[in-house]
Protein backbone atom coordinates (compact mmCIF):
# COMPACT_ATOMS: atom_id res chain seq x y z
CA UNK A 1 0.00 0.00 0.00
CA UNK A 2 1.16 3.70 -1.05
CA UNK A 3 2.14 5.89 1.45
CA UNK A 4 1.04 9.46 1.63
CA UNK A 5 3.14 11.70 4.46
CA UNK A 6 1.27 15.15 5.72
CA UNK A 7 3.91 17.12 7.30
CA UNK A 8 2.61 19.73 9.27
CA UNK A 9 3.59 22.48 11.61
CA UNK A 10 1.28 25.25 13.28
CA UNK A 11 1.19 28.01 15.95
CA UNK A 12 -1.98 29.42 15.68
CA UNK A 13 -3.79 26.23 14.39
CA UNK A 14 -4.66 27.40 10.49
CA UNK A 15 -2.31 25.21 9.07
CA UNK A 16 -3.37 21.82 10.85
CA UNK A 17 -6.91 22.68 9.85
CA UNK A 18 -5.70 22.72 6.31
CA UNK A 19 -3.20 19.45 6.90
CA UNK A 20 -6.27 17.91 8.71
CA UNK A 21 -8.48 18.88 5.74
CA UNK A 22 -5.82 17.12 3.26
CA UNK A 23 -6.03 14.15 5.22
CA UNK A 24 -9.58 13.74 5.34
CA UNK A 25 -10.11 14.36 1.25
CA UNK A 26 -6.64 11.76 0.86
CA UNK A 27 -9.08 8.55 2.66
CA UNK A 28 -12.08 9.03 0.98
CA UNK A 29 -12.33 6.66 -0.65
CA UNK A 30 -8.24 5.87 -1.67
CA UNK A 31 -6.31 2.76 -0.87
CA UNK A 32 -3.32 5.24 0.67
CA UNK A 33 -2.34 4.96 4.00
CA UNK A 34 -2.14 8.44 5.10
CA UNK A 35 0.59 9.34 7.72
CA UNK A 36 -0.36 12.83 9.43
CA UNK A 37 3.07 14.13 11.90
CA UNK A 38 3.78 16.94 13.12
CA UNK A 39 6.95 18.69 12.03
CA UNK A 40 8.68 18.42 15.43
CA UNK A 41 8.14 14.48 15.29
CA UNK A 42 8.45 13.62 11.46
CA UNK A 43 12.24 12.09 10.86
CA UNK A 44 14.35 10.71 8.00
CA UNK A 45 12.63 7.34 8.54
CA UNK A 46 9.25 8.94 8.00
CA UNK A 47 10.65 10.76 4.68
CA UNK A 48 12.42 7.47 3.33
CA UNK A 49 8.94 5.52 3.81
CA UNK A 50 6.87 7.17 2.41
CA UNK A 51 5.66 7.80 -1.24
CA UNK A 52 4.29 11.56 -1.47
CA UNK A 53 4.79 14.18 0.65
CA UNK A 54 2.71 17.24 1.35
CA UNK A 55 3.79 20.07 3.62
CA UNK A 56 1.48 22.53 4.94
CA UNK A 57 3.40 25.21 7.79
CA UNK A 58 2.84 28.99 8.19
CA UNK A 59 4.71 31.90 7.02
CA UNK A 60 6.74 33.61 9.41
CA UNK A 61 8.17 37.25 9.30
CA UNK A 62 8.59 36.09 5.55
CA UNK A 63 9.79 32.67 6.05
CA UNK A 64 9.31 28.75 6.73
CA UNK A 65 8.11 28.83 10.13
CA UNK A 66 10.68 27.65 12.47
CA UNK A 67 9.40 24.11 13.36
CA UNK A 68 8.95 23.57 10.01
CA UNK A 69 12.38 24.79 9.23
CA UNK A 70 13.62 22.36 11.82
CA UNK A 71 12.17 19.69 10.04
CA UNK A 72 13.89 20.41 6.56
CA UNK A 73 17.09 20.79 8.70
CA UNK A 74 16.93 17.19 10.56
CA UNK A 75 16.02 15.67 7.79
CA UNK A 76 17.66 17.03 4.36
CA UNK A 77 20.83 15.50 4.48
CA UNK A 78 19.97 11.73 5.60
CA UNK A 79 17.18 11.99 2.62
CA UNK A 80 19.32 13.80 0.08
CA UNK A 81 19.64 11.14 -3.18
CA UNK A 82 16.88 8.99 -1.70
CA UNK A 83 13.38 10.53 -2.52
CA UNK A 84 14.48 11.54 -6.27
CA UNK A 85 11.58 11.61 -8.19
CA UNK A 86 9.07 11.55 -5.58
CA UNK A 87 5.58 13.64 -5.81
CA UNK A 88 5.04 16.22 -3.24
CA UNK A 89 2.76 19.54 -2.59
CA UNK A 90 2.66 22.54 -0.27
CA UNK A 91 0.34 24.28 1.60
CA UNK A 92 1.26 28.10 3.21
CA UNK A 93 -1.02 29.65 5.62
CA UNK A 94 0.52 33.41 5.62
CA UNK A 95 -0.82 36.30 6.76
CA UNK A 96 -0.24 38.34 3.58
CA UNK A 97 2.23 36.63 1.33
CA UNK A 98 3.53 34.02 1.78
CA UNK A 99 5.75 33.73 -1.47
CA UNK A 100 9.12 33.39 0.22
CA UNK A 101 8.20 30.81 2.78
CA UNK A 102 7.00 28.89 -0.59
CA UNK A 103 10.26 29.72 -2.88
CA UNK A 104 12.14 28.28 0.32
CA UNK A 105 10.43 25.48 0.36
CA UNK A 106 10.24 24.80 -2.91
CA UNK A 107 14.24 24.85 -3.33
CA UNK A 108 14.26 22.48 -0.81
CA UNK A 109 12.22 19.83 -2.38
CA UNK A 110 14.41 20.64 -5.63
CA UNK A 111 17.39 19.75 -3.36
CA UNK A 112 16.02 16.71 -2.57
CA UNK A 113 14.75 15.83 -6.48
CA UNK A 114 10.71 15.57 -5.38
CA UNK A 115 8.29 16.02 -7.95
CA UNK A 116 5.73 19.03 -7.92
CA UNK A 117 2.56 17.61 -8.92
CA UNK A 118 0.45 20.93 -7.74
CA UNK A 119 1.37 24.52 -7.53
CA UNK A 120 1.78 25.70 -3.91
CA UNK A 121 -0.87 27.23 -2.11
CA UNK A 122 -0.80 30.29 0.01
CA UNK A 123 -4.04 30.49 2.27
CA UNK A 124 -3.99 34.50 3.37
CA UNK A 125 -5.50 35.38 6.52
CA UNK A 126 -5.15 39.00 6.12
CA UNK A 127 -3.73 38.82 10.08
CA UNK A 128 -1.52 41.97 10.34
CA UNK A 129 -1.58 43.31 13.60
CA UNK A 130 0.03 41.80 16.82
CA UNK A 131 -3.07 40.56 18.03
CA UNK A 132 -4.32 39.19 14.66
CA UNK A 133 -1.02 37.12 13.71
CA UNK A 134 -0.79 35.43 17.45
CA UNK A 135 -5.01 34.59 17.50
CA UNK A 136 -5.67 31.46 16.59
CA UNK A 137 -6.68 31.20 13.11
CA UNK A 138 -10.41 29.81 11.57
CA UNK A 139 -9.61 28.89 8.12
CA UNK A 140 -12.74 29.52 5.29
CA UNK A 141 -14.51 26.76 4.07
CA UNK A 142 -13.59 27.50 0.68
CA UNK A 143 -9.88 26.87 1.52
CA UNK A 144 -10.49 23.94 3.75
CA UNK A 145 -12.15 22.40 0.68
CA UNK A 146 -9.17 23.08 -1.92
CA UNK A 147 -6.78 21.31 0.91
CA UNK A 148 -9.18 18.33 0.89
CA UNK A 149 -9.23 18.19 -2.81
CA UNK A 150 -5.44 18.22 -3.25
CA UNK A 151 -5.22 15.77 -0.50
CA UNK A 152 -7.40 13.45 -2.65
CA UNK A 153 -5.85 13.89 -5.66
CA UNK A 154 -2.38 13.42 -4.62
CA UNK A 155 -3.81 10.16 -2.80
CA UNK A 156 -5.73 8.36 -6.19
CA UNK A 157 -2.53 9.65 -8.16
CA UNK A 158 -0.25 7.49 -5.93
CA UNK A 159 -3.01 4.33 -5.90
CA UNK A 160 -3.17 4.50 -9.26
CA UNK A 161 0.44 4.93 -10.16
CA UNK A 162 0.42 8.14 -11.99
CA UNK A 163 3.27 9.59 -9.04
């Protein structure tokens, strides 16, 4: 059975509504065992075992949040030549951009060979003040939905061997 890895990391709890949303739209329905961790426990071992990867973190002060950051650290040079060719996607919960978190990212997974199967999403919350950016975050339906539907399709793509 495929193996689909949701890496996630959140503060504020917008981003593991949208990993959590991914995860419910990759089981419906999909013979994918789907492996939600949290950035601060997801390891080489995790990487190297699964199949498809998709990363959903915040943007912070115009960056990979820090526990996700820690993640990519820990885990880039035991996996470097092993996941070549491997499907992944992102998800970015920022609070107005988001773009640099994702071109980080994205050179990271380019590092490591993976495959981008979906352009990355930035989910704006619009949170600009102090108070806004450290309030924990409700995400819209709308964008709760798109996570589900990428979760789904990068789960029948691996079932059906098209990643």
């Amino acid at each position: 059975m495929k193996q689909l890895a949701i890496i996630w990391h959140s503060m504020t709890g917008g981003s593991k509504a949208l990993a959590q949303a991914a995860s419910d739209g990759a089981v419906r329905g999909q013979s994918v065992h789907v492996l939600m961790l949290h950035a601060a426990e997801a390891d080489p071992e995790h990487m190297l075992a699964a199949d498809g990867y998709l990363f959903v973190f915040p943007e912070n002060l115009a960056a990979i949040s820090g526990g996700m950051k820690s993640f990519f650290d820990r885990c880039y040079y035991p996996c470097l030549g092993a996941l070549n060719g491997r499907p992944y996607a992102m998800i970015v919960c920022a609070g107005s951009d988001g773009r640099n978190a994702v071109a980080q990212a994205e050179r990271i997974a380019t590092g490591w060979r993976l495959r981008q199967i979906a352009p990355s999403a930035i989910v704006c919350t619009h949170a600009q003040t102090q108070a806004a950016i450290l309030a924990a975050k409700t995400i819209d339906v709308a964008y709760l939905s798109a996570a589900a539907e990428l979760g789904e399709q990068i789960a029948a793509g691996l079932h059906m061997g098209i990643y």
